[in-house]
N, C-alpha and C. Protein backbone atom coordinates (compact mmCIF):
# COMPACT_ATOMS: atom_id res chain seq x y z
N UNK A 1 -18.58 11.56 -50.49
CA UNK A 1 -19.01 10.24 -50.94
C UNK A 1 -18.00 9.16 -50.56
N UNK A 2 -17.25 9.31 -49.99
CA UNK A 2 -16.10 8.48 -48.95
C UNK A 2 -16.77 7.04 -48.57
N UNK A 3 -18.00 6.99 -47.83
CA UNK A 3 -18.45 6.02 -47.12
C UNK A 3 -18.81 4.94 -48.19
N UNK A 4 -19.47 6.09 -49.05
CA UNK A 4 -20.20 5.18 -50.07
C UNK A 4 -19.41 4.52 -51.20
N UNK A 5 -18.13 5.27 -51.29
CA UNK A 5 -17.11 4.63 -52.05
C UNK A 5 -16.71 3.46 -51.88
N UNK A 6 -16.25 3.44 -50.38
CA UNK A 6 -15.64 2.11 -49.98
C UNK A 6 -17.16 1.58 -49.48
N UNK A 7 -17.76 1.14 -49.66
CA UNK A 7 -19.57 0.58 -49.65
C UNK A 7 -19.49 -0.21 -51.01
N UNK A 8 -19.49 0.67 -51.47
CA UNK A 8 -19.86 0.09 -53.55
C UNK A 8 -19.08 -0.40 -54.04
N UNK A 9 -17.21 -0.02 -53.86
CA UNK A 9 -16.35 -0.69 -54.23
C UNK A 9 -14.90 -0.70 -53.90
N UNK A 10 -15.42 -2.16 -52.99
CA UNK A 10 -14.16 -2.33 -51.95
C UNK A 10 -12.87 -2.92 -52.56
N UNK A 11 -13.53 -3.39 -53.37
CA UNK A 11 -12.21 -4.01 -54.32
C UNK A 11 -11.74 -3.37 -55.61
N UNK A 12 -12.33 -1.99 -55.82
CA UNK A 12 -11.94 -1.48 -56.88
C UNK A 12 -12.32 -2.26 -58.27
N UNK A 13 -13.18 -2.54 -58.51
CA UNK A 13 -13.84 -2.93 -59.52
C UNK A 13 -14.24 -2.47 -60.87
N UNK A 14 -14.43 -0.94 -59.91
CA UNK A 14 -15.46 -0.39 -60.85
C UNK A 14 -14.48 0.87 -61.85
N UNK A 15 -14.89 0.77 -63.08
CA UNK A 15 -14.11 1.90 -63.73
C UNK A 15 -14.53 3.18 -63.91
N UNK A 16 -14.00 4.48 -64.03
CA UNK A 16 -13.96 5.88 -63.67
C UNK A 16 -15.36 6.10 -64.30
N UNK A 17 -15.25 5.30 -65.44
CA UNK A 17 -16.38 6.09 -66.42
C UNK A 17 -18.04 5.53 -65.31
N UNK A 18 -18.04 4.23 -64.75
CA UNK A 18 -19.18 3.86 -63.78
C UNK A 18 -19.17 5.17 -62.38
N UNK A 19 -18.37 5.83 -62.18
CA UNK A 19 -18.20 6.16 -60.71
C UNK A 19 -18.90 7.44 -61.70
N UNK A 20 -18.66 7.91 -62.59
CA UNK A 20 -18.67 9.34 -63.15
C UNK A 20 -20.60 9.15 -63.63
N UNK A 21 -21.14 7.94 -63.81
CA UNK A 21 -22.52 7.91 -63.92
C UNK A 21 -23.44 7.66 -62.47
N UNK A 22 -22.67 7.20 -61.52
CA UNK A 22 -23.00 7.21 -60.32
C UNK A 22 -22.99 8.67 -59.59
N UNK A 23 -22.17 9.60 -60.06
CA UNK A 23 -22.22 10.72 -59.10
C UNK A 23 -23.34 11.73 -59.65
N UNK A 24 -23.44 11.28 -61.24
CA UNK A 24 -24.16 12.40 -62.19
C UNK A 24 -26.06 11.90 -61.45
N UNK A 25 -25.55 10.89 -60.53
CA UNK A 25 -27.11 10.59 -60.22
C UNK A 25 -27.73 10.48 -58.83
N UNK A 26 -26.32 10.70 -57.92
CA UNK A 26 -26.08 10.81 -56.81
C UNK A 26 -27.14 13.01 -56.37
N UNK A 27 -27.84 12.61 -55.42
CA UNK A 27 -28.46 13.80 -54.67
C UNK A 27 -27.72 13.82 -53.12
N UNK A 28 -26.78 15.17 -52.23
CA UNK A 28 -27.12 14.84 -51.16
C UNK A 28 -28.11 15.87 -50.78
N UNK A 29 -27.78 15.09 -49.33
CA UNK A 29 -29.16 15.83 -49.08
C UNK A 29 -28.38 15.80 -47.07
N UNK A 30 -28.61 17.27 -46.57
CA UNK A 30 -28.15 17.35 -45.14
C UNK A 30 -29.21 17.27 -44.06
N UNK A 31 -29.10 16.82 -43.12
CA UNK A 31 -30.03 17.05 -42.52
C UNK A 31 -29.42 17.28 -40.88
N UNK A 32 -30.20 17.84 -39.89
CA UNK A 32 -29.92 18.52 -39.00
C UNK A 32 -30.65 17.48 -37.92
N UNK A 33 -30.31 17.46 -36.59
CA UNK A 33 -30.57 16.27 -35.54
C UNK A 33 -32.06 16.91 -35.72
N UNK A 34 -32.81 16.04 -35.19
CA UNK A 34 -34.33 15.93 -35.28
C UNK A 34 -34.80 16.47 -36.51
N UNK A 35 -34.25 16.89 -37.73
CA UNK A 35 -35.01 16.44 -38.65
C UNK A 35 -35.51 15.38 -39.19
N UNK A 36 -36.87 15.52 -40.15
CA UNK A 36 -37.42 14.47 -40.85
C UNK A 36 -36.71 14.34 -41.93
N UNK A 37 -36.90 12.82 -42.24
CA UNK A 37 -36.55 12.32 -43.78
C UNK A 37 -37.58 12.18 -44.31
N UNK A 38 -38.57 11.55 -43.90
CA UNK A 38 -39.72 10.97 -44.99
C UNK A 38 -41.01 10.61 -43.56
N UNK A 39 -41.88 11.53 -44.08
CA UNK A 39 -43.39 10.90 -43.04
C UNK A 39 -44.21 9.53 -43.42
N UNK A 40 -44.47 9.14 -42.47
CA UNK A 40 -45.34 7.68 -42.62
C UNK A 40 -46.65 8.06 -43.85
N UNK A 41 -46.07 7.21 -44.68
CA UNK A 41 -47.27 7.48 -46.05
C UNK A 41 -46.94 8.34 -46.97
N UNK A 42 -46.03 8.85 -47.22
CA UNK A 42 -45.44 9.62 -47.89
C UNK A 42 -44.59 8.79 -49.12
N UNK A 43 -45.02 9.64 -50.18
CA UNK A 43 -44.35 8.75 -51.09
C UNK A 43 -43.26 9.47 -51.61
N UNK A 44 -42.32 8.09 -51.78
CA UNK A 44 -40.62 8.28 -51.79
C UNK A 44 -40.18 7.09 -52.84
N UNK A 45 -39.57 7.59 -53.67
CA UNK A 45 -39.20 6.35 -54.67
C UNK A 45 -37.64 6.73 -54.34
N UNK A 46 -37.11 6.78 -53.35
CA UNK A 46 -35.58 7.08 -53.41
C UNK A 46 -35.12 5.73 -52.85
N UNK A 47 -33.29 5.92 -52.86
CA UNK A 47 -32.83 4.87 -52.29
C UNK A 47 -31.77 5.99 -51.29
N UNK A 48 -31.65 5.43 -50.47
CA UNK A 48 -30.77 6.08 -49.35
C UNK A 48 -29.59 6.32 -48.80
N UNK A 49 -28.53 6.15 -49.03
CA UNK A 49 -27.26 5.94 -48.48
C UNK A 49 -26.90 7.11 -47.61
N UNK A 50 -26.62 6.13 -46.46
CA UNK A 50 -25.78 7.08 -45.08
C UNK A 50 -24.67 7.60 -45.22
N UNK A 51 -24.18 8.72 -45.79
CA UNK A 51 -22.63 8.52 -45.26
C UNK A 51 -22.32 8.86 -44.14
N UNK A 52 -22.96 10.10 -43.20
CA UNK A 52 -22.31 10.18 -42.07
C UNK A 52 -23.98 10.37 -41.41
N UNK A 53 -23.88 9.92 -39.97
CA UNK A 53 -24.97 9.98 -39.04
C UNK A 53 -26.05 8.94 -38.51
N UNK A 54 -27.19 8.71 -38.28
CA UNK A 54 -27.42 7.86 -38.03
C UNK A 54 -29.47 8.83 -38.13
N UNK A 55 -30.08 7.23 -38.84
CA UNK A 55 -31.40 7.72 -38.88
C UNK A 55 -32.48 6.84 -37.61
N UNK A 56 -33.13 7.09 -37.55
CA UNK A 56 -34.24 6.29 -36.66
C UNK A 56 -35.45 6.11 -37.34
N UNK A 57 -36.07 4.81 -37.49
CA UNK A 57 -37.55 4.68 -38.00
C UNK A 57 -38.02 4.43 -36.94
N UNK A 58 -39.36 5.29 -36.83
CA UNK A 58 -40.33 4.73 -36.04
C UNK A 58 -41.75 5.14 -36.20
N UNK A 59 -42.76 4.90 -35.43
CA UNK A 59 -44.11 4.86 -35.73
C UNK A 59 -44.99 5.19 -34.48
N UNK A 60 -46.17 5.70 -34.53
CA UNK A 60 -46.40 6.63 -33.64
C UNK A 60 -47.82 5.56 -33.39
N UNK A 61 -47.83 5.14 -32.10
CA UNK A 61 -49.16 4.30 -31.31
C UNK A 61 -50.32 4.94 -31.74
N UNK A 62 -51.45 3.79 -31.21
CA UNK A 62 -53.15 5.13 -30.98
C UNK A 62 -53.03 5.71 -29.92
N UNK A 63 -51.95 6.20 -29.20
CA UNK A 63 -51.90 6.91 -28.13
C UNK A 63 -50.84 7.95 -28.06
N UNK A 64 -50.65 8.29 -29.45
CA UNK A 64 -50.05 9.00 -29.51
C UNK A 64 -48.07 9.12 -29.08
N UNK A 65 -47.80 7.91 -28.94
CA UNK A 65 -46.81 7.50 -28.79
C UNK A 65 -45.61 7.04 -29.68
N UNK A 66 -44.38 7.53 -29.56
CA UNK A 66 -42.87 7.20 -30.74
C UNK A 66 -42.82 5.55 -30.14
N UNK A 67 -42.20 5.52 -31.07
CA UNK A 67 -42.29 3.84 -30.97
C UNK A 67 -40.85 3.47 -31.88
N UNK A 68 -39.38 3.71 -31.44
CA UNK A 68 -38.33 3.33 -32.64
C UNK A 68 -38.65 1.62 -32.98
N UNK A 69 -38.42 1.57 -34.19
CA UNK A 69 -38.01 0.27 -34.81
C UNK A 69 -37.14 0.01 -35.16
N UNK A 70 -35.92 0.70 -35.47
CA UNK A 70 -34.94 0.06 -35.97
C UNK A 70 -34.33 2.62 -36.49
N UNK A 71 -32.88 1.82 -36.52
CA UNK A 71 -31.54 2.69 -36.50
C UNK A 71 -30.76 2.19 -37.36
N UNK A 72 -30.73 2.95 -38.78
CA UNK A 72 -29.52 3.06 -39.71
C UNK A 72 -28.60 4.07 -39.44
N UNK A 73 -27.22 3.74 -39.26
CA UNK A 73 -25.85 3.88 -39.31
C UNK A 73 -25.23 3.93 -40.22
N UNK A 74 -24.33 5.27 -39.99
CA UNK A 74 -23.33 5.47 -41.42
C UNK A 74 -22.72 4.49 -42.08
N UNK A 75 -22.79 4.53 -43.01
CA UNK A 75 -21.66 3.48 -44.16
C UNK A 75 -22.62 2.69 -44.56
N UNK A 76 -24.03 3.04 -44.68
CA UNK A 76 -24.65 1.43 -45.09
C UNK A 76 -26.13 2.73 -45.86
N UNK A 77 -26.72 1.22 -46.88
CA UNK A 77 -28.14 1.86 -47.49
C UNK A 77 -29.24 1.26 -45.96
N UNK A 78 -30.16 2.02 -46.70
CA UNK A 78 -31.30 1.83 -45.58
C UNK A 78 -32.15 1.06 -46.80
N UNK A 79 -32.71 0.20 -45.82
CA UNK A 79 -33.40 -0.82 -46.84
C UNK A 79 -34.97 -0.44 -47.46
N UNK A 80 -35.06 -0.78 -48.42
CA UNK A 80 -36.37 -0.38 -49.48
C UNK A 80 -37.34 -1.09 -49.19
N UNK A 81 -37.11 -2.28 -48.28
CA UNK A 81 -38.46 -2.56 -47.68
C UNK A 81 -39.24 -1.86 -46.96
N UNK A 82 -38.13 -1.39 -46.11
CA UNK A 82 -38.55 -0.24 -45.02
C UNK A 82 -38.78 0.65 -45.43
N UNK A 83 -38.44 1.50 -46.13
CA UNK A 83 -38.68 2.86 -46.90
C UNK A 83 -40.24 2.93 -47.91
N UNK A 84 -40.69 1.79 -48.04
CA UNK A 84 -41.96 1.98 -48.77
C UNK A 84 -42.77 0.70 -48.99
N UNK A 85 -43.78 0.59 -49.25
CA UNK A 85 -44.85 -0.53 -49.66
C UNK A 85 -44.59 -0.45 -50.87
N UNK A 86 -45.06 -1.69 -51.94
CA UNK A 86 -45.12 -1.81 -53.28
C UNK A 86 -45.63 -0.69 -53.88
N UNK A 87 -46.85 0.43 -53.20
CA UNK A 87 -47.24 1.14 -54.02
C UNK A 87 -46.66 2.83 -54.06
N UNK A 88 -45.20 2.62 -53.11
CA UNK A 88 -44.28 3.84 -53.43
C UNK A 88 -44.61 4.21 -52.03
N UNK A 89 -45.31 4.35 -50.92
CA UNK A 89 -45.32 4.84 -50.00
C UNK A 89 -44.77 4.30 -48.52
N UNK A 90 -44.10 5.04 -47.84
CA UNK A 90 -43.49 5.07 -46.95
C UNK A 90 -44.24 3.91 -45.82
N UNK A 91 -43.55 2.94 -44.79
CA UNK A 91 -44.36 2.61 -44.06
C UNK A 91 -44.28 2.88 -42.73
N UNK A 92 -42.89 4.10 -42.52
CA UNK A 92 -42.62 4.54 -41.04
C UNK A 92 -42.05 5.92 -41.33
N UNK A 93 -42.19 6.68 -40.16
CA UNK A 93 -41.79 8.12 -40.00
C UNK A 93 -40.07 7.56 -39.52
N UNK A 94 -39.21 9.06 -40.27
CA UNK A 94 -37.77 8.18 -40.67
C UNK A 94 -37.25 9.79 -40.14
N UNK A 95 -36.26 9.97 -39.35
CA UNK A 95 -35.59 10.92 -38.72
C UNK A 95 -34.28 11.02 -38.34
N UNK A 96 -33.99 12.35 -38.31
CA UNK A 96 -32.02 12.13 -38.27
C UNK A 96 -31.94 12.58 -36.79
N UNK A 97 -30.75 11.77 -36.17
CA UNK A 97 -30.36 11.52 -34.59
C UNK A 97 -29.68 12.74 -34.75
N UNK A 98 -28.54 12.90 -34.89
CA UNK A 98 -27.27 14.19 -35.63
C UNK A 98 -27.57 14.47 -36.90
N UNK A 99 -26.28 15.48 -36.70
CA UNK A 99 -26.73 15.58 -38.31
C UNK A 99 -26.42 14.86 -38.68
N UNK A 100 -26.88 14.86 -40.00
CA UNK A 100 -26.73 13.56 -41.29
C UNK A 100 -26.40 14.03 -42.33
N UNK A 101 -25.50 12.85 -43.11
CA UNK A 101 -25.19 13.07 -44.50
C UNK A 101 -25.96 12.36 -45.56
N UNK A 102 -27.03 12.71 -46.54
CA UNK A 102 -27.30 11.42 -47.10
C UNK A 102 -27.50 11.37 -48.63
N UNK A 103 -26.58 10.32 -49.56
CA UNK A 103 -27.13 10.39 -50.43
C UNK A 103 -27.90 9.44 -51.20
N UNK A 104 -28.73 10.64 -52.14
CA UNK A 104 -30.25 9.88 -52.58
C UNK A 104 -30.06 9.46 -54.38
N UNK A 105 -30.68 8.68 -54.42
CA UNK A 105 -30.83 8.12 -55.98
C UNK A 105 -32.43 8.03 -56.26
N UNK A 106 -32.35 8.16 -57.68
CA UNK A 106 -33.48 7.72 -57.94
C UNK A 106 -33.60 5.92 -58.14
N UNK A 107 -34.61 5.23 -57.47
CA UNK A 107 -35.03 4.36 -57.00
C UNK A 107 -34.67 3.50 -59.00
N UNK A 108 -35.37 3.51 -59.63
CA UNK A 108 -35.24 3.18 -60.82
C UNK A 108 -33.78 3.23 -61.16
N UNK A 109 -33.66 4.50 -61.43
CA UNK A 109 -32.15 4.73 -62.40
C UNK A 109 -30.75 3.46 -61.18
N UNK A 110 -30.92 3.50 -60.16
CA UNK A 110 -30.40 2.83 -59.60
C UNK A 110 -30.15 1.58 -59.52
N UNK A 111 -31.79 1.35 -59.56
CA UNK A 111 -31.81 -0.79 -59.63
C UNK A 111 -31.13 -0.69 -61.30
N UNK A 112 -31.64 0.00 -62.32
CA UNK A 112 -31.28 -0.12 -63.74
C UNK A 112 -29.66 -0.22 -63.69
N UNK A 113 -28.65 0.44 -63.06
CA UNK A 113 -27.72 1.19 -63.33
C UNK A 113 -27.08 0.00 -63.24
N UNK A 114 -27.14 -0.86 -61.62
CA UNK A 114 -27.40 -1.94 -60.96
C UNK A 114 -27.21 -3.12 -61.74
N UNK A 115 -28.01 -3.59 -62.30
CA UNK A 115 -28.57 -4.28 -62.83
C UNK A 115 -28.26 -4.66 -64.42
N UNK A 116 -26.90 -3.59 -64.56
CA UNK A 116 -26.65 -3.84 -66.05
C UNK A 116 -24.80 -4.24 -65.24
N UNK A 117 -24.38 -4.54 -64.26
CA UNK A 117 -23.47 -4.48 -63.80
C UNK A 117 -23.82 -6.06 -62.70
N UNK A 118 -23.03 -7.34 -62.84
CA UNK A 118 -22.90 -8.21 -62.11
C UNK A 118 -22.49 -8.03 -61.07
N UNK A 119 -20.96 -7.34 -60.84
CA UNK A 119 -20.58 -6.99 -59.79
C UNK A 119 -21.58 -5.68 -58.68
N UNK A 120 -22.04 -4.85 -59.06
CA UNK A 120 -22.87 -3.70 -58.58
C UNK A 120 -24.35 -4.94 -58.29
N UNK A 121 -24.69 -5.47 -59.20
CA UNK A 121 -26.02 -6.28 -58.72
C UNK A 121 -26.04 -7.08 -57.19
N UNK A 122 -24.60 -7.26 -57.25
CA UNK A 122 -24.37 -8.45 -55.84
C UNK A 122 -24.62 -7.36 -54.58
N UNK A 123 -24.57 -5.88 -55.11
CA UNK A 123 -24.97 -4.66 -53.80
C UNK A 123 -26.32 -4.90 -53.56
N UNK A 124 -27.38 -4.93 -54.08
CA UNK A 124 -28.51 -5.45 -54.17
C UNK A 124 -29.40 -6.43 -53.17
N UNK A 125 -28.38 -7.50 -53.40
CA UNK A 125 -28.30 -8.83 -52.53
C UNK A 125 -27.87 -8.48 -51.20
N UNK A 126 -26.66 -8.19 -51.14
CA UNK A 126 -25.71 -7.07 -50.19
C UNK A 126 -27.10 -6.38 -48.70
N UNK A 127 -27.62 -5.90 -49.67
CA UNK A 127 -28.70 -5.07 -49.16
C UNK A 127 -29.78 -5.40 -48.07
N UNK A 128 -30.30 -6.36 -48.80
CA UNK A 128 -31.43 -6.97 -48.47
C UNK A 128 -30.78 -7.67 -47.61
N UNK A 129 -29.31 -8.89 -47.28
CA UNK A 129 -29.16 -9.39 -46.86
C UNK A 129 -29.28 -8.72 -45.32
N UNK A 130 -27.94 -7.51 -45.24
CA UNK A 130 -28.25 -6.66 -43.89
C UNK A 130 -30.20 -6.39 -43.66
N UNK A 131 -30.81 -5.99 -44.17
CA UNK A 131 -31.85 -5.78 -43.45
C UNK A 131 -32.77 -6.67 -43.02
N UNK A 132 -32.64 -8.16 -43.69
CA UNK A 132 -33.10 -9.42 -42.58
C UNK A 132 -32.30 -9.59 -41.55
N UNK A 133 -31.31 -9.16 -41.45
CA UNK A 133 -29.64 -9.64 -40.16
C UNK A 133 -30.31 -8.04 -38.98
N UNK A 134 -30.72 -7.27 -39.89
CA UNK A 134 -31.09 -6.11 -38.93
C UNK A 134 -32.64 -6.70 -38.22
N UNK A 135 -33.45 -7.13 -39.03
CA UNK A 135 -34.69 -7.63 -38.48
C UNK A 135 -34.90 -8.68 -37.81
N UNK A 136 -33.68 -9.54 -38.10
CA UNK A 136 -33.24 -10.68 -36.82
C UNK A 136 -33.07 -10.50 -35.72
N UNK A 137 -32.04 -9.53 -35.70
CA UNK A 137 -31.72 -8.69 -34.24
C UNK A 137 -32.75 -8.03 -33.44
N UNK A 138 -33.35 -7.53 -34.23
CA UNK A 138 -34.69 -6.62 -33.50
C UNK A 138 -35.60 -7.84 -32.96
N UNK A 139 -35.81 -8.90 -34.21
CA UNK A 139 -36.87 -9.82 -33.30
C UNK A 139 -36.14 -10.64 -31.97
N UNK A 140 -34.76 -11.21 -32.17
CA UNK A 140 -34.11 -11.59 -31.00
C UNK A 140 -33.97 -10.54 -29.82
N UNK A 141 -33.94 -9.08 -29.92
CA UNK A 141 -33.96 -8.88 -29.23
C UNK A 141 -34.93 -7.97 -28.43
N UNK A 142 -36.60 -8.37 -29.07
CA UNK A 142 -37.85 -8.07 -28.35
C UNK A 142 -37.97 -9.75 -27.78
N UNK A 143 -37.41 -10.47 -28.31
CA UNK A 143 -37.97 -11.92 -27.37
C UNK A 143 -37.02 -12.18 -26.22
N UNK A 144 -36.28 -11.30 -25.88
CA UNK A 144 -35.72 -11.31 -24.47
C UNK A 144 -36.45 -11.47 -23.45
N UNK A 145 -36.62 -11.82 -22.48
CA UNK A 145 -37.68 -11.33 -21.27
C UNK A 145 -37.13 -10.18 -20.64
N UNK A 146 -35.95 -10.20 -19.88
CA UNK A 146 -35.20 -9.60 -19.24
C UNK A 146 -34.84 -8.57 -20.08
N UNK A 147 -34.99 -7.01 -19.18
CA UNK A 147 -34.76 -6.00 -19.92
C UNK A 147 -33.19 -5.77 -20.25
N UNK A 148 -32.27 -6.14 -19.04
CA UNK A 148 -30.95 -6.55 -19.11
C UNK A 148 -30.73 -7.31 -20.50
N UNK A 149 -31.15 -8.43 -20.97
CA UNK A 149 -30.71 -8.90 -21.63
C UNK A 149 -31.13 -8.14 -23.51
N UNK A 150 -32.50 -7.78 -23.16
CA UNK A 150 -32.47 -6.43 -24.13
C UNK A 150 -31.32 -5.94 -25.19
N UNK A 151 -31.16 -5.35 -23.69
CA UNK A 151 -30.11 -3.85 -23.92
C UNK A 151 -28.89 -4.33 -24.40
N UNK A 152 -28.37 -5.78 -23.80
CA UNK A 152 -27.05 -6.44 -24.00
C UNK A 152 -26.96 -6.67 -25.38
N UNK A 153 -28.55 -7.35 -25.83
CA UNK A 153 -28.21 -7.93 -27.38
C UNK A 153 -28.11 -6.68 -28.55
N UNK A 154 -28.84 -4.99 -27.88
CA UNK A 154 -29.24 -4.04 -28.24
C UNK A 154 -27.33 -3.62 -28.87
N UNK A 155 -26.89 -3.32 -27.24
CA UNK A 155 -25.07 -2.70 -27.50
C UNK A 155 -24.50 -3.64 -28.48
N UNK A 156 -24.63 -4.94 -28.34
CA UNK A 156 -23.92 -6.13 -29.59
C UNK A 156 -24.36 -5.52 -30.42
N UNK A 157 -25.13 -5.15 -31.21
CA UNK A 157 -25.50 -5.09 -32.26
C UNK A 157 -25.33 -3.56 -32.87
N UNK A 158 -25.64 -2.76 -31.94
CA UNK A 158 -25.08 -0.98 -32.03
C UNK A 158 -24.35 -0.59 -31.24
N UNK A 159 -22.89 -1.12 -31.43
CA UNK A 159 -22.12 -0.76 -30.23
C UNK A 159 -21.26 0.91 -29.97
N UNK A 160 -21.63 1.37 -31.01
CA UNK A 160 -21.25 2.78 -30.64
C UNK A 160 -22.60 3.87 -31.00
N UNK A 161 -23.62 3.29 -30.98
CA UNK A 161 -24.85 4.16 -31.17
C UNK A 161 -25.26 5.03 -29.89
N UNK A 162 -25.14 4.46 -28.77
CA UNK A 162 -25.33 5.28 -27.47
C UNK A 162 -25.06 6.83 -27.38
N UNK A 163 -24.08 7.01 -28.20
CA UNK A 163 -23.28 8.21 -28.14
C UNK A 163 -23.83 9.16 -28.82
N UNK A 164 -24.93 8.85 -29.98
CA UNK A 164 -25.37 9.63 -30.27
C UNK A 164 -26.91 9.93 -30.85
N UNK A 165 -27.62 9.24 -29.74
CA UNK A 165 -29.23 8.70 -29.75
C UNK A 165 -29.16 9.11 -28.41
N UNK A 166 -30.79 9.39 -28.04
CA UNK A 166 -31.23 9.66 -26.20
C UNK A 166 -31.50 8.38 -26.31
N UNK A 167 -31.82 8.19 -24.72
CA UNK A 167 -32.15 6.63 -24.26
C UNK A 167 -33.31 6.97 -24.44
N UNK A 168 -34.10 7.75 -24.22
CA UNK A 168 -35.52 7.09 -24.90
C UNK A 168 -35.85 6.76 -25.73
N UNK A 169 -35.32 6.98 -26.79
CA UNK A 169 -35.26 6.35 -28.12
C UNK A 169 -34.85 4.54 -27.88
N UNK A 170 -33.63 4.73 -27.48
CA UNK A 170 -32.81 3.15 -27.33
C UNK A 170 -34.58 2.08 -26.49
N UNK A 171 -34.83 2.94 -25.42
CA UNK A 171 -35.54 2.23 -24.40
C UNK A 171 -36.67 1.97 -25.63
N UNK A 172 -37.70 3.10 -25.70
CA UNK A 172 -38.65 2.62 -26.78
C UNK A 172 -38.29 1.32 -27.93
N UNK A 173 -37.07 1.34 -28.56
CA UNK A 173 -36.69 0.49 -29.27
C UNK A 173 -36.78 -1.07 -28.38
N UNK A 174 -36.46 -0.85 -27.08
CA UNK A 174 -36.31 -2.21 -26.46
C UNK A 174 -37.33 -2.51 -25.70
N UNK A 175 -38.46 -1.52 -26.00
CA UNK A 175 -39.73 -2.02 -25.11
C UNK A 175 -39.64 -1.63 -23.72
N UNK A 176 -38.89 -0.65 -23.47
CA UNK A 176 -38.83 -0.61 -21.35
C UNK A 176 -38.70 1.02 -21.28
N UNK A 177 -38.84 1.45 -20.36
CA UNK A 177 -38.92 2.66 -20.33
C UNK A 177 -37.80 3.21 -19.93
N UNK A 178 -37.14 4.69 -20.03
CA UNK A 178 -36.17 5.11 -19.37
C UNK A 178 -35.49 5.46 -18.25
N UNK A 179 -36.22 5.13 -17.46
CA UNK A 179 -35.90 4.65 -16.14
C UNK A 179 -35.70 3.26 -15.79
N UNK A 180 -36.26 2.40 -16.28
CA UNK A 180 -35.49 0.83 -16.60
C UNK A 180 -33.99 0.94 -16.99
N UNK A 181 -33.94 1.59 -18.56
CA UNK A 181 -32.90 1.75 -19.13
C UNK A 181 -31.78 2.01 -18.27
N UNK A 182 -32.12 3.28 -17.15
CA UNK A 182 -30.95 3.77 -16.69
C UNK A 182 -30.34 2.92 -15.28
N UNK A 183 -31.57 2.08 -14.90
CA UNK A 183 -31.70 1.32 -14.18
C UNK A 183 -30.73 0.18 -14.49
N UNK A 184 -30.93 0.01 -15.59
CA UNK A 184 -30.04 -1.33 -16.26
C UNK A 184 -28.54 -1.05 -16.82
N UNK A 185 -28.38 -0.18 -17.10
CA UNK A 185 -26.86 0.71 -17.35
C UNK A 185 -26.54 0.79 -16.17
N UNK A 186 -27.07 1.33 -14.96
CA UNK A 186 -26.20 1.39 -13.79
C UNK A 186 -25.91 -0.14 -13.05
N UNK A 187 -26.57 -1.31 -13.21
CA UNK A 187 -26.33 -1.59 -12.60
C UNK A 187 -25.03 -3.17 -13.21
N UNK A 188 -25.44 -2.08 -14.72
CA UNK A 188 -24.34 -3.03 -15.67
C UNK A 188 -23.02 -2.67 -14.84
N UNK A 189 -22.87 -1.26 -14.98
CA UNK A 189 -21.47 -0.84 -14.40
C UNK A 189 -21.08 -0.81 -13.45
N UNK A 190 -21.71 -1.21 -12.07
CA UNK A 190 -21.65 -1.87 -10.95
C UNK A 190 -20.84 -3.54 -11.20
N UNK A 191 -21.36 -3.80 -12.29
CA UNK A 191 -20.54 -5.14 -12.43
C UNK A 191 -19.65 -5.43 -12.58
C-alpha cells in the first residue's frame, strides 16, 4: 500500500487510528497482463486504486473491434465516472497491461469514510479533477489531424507507458493503425 500511502497522505495528516480503518477496508486484488477487471455492463460498486501497473479501458465496435480509451497508471484512483453509470454498471471493458496491483474499496464505505474527514474529502475533488485533465488530453489529442502529432501529445501525457502496453493498443487509442504508429516512431527517431 506504498503508492497509495503517499496518494492519500502526502503531508502526513492522517492519524494511525484513520490509516488502521482504511486498511480494515482496503481489498487487494492481483491481476496478471491480459487479465480482466470488470466487463462492459457489469456491475461494480468498487473504487480502484493502482498501486503498481497499468489498466486499459476500452470498448469493442459493431465490428467487432478493441477500441482503447484511456490508460490508468500506478499511483493514482481510476475514476468512478468511468467505472460505472448512475445505476452501478460498468460503461467499458477494463484490463490489466502487466501485472497489476490493485486496491479495492467498497464504493460507499469509502465516499462515507471520506466524507467525515475535510482533509480526505479534498481526495475526492483530487479525483475527479485528474479524470477531466485525463479526458482533456484524450479529446486534444483525437483533434490532432496529423498522426505525428497524435502520438506526440499521446508520449506528453504517458511518457513512460510505451514500455509496457503493445502499440496496438497505443495506435487504437490514437485512432491510426500500427503500421502508422511504427511509421511515425521511426521517423520520429530519424529526427
Amino acid at each position: 500500500m506504498e503508492k497509495f500511502k503517499e496518494y492519500i497522505n502526502p503531508f502526513d495528516k492522517m492519524i494511525p487510528e484513520e490509516w488502521d480503518i482504511i486498511k480494515t477496508m482496503a481489498e487487494l486484488k492481483v491481476l496478471k497482463k491480459e487479465d480482466s477487471l470488470i466487463q462492459q455492463n457489469a456491475f461494480f460498486e468498487k473504487e480502484v486504486f493502482i498501486e503498481k501497473g497499468i489498466i486499459r479501458a476500452y470498448i469493442i465496435d459493431d465490428d467487432g473491434n478493441e477500441k482503447s480509451i484511456a490508460f490508468y497508471e500506478e499511483g493514482k484512483f481510476m475514476s468512478t465516472s468511468t467505472l460505472r453509470t448512475l445505476n452501478g454498471r460498468s460503461l467499458h471493458y477494463y484490463q490489466a497491461m502487466c501485472k497489476t496491483e490493485l486496491i479495492l474499496f467498497n464504493s460507499n464505505e469509502l465516499k462515507s469514510f471520506f466524507s467525515n474527514n475535510n482533509f480526505l474529502s479534498e481526495i475526492g475533488k483530487t479525483i475527479k479533477e485528474g479524470e477531466i485533465k485525463r479526458q482533456n488530453n484524450r479529446d486534444n489529442c483525437l483533434l490532432q489531424v496529423k498522426g505525428r502529432d497524435k502520438y506526440l501529445n499521446f508520449i506528453k501525457h504517458y511518457p513512460n507507458i510505451e514500455l509496457h502496453i503493445s502499440q496496438k493498443h497505443i495506435a487504437s487509442y490514437l485512432g491510426i493503425t500500427p503500421i502508422s504508429l511504427s511509421r511515425i516512431k521511426s521517423n520520429l527517431r530519424k529526427m
